[in-house]
N, C-alpha and C. Protein backbone atom coordinates (compact mmCIF):
# COMPACT_ATOMS: atom_id res chain seq x y z
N UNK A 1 0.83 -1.18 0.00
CA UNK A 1 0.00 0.00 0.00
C UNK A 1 0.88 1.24 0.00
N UNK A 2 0.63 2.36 -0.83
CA UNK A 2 1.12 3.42 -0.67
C UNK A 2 0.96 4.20 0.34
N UNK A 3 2.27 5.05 0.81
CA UNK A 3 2.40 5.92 1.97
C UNK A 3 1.73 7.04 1.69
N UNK A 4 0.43 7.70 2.19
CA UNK A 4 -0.41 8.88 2.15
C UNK A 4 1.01 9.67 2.50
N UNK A 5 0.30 11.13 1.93
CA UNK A 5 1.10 12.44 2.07
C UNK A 5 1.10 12.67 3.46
N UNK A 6 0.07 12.39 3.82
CA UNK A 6 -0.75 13.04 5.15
C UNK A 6 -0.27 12.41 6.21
N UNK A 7 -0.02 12.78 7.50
CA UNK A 7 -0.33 11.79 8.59
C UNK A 7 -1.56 11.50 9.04
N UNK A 8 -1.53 10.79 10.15
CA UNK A 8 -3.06 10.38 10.27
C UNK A 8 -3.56 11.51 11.56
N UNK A 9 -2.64 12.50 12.02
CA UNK A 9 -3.31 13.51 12.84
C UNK A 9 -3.53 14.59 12.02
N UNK A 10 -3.34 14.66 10.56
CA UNK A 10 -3.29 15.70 9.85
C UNK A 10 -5.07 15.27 9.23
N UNK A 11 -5.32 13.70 9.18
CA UNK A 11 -6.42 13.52 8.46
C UNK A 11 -7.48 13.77 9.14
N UNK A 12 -7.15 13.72 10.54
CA UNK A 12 -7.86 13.68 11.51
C UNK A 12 -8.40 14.83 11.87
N UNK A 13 -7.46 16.05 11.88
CA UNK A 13 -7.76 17.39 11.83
C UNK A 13 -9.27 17.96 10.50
N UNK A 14 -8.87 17.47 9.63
CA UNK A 14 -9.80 17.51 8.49
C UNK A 14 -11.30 16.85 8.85
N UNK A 15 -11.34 15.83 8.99
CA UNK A 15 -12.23 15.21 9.46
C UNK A 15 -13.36 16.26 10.44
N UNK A 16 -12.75 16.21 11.52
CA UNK A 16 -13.02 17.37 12.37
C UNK A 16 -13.50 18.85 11.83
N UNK A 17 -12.28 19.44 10.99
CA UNK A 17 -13.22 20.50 10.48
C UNK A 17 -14.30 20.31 9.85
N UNK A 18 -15.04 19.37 9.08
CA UNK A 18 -15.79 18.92 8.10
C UNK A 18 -16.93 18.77 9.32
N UNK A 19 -16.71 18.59 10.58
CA UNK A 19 -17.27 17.60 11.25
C UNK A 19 -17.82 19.55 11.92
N UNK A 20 -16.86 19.94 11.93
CA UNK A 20 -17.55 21.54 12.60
C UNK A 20 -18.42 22.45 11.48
N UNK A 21 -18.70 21.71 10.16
CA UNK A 21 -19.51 22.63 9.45
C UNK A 21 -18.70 22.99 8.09
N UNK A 22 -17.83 23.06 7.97
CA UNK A 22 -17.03 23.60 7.05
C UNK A 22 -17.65 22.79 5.91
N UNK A 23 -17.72 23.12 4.57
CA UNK A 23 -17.76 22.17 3.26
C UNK A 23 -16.65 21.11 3.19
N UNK A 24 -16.95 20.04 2.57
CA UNK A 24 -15.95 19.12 2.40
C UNK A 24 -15.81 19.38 0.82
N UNK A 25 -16.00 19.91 0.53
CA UNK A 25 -15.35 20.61 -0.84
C UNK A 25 -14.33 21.23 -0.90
N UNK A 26 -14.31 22.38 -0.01
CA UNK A 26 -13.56 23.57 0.12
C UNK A 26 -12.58 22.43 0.80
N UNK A 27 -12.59 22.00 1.72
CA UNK A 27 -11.41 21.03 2.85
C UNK A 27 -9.83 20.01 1.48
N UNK A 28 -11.25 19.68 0.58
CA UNK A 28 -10.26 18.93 -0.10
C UNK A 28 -9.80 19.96 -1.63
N UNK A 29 -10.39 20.45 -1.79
CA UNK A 29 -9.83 21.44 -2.45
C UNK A 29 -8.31 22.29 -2.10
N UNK A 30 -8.54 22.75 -0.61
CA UNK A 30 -7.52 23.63 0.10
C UNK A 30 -5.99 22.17 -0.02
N UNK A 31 -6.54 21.25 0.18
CA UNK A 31 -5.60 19.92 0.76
C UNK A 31 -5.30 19.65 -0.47
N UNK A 32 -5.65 19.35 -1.27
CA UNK A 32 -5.26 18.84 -3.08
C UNK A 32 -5.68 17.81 -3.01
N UNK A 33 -6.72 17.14 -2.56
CA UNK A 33 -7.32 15.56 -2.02
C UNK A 33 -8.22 15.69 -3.10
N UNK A 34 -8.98 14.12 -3.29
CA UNK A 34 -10.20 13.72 -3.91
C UNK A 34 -11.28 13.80 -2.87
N UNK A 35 -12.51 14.27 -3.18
CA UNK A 35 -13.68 13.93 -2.41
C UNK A 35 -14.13 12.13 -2.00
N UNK A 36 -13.45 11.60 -2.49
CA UNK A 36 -13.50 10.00 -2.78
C UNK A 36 -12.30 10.15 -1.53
N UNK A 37 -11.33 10.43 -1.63
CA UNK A 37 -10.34 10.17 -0.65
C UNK A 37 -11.13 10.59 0.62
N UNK A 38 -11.56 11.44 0.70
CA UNK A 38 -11.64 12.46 2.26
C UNK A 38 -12.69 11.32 2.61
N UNK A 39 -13.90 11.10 2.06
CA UNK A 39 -14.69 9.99 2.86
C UNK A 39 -14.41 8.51 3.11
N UNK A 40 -13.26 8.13 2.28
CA UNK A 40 -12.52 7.06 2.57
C UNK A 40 -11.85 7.16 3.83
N UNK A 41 -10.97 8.36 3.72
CA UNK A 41 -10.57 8.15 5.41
C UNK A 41 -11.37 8.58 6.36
N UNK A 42 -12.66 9.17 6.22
CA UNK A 42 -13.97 9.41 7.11
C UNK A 42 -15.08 8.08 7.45
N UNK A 43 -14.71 6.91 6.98
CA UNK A 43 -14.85 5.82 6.82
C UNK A 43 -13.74 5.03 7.68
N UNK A 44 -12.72 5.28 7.65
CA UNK A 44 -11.76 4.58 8.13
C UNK A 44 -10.84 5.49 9.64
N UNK A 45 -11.44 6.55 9.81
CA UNK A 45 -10.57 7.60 10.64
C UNK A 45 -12.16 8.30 11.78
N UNK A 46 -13.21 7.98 10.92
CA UNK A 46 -13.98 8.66 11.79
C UNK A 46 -14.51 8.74 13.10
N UNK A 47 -14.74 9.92 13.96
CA UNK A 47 -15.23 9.43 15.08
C UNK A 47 -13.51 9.24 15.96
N UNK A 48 -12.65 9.41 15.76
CA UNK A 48 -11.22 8.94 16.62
C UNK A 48 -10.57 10.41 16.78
N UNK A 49 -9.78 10.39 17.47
CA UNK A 49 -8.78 11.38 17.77
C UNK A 49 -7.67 11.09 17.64
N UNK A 50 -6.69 11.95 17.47
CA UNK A 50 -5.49 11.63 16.90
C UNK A 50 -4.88 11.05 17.58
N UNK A 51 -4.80 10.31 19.30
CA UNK A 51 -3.95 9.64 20.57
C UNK A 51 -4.70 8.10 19.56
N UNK A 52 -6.08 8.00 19.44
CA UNK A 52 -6.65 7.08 19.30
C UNK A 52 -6.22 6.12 17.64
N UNK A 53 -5.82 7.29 16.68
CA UNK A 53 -5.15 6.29 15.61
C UNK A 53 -3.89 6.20 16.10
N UNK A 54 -3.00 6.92 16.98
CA UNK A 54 -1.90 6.74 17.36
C UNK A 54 -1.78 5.27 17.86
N UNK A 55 -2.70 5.16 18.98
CA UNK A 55 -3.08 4.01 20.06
C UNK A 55 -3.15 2.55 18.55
N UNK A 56 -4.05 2.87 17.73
CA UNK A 56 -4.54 2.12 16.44
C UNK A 56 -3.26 1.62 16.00
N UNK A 57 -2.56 2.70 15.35
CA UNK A 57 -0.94 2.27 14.64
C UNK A 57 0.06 1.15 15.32
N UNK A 58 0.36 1.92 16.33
CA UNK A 58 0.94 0.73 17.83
C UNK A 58 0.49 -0.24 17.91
N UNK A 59 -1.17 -0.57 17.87
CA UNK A 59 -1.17 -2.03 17.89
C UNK A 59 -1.71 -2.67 16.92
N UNK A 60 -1.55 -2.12 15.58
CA UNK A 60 -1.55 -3.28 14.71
C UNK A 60 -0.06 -3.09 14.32
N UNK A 61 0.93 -2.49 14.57
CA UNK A 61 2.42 -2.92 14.30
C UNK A 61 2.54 -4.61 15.57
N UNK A 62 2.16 -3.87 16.49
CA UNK A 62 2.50 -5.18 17.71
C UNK A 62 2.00 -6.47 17.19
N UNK A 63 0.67 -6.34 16.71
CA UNK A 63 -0.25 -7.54 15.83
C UNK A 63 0.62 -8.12 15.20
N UNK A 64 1.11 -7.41 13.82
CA UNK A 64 2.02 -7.61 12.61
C UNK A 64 2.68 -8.72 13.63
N UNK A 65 4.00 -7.55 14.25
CA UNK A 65 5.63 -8.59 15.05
C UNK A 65 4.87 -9.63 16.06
N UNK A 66 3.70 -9.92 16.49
CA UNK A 66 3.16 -11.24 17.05
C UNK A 66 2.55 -11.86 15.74
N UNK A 67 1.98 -12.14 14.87
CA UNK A 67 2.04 -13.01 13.91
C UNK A 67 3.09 -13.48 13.30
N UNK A 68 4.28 -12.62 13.05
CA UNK A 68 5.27 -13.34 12.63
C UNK A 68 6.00 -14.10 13.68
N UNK A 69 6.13 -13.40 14.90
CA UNK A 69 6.82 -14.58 16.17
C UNK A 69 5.99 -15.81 16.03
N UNK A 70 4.45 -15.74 15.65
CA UNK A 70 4.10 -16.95 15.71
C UNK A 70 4.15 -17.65 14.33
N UNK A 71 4.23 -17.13 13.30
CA UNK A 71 4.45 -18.05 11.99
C UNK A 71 5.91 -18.76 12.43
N UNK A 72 7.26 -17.93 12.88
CA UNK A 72 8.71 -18.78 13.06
C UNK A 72 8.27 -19.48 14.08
N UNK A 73 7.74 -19.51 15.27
CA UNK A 73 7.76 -20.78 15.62
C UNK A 73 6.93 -21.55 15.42
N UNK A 74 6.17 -21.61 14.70
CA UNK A 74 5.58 -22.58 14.05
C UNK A 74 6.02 -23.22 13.19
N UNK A 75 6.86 -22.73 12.24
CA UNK A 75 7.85 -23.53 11.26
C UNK A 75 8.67 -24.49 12.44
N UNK A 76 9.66 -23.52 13.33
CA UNK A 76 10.60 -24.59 14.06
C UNK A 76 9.88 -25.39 14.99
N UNK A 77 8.40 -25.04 15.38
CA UNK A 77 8.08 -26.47 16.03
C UNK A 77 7.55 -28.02 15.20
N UNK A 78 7.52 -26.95 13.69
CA UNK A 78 6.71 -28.34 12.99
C UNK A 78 8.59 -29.31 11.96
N UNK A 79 9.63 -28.21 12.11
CA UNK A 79 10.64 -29.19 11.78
C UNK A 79 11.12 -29.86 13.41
N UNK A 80 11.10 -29.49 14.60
CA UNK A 80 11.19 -30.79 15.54
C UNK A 80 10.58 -31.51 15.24
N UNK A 81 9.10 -31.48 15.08
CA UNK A 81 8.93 -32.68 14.90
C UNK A 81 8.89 -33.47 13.58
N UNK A 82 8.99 -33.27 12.52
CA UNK A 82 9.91 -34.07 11.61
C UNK A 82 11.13 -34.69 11.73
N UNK A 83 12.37 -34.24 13.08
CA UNK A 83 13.29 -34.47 13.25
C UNK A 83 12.83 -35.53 14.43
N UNK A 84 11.86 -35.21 15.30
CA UNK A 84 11.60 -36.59 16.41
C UNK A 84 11.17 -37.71 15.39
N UNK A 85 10.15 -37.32 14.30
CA UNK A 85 9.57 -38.38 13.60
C UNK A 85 10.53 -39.42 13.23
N UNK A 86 11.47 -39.03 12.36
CA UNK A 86 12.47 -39.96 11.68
C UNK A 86 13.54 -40.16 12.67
N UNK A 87 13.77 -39.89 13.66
CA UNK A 87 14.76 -40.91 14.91
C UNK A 87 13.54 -41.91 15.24
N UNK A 88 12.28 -41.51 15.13
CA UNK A 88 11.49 -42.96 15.93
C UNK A 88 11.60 -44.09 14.79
């Protein structure tokens, strides 16, 4: 996936103004965004504050590095036992 321009407290800010009345025209206009974009991340960002995608980011990185701790040991527990198999 491509890296947005934006951060996600910058999208968040937007959101918010949109959310205080402002046009979402004028918002993505000023930003150089698509109207397709801005409700995509109003879809995906809405309703949060910027601690809260922060909080979001942190733990799906942690998610990520615990699925892979568990894919490697899952490989090295399934070659022990290929290696107990053929000594029995």
């Amino acid at each position: 996936m491509r890296k947005s321009r934006f951060s996600e407290t910058q999208i968040v800010k937007m959101l918010k103004e949109a959310e205080a009345g402002r046009p979402v025209t004028d918002i993505c206009r000023e930003q150089g965004i698509s109207v397709t974009t801005f409700y995509k991340w109003k879809t995906q960002y809405g309703g949060m504050e910027a601690s809260d995608v922060r909080r979001l980011k942190d733990l799906e990185a942690e998610h990520s590095r615990l699925k892979q701790m568990f894919a490697e040991l899952s490989l090295e527990n399934q070659a022990l036992k290929d290696v107990i198999a053929k000594m029995l």
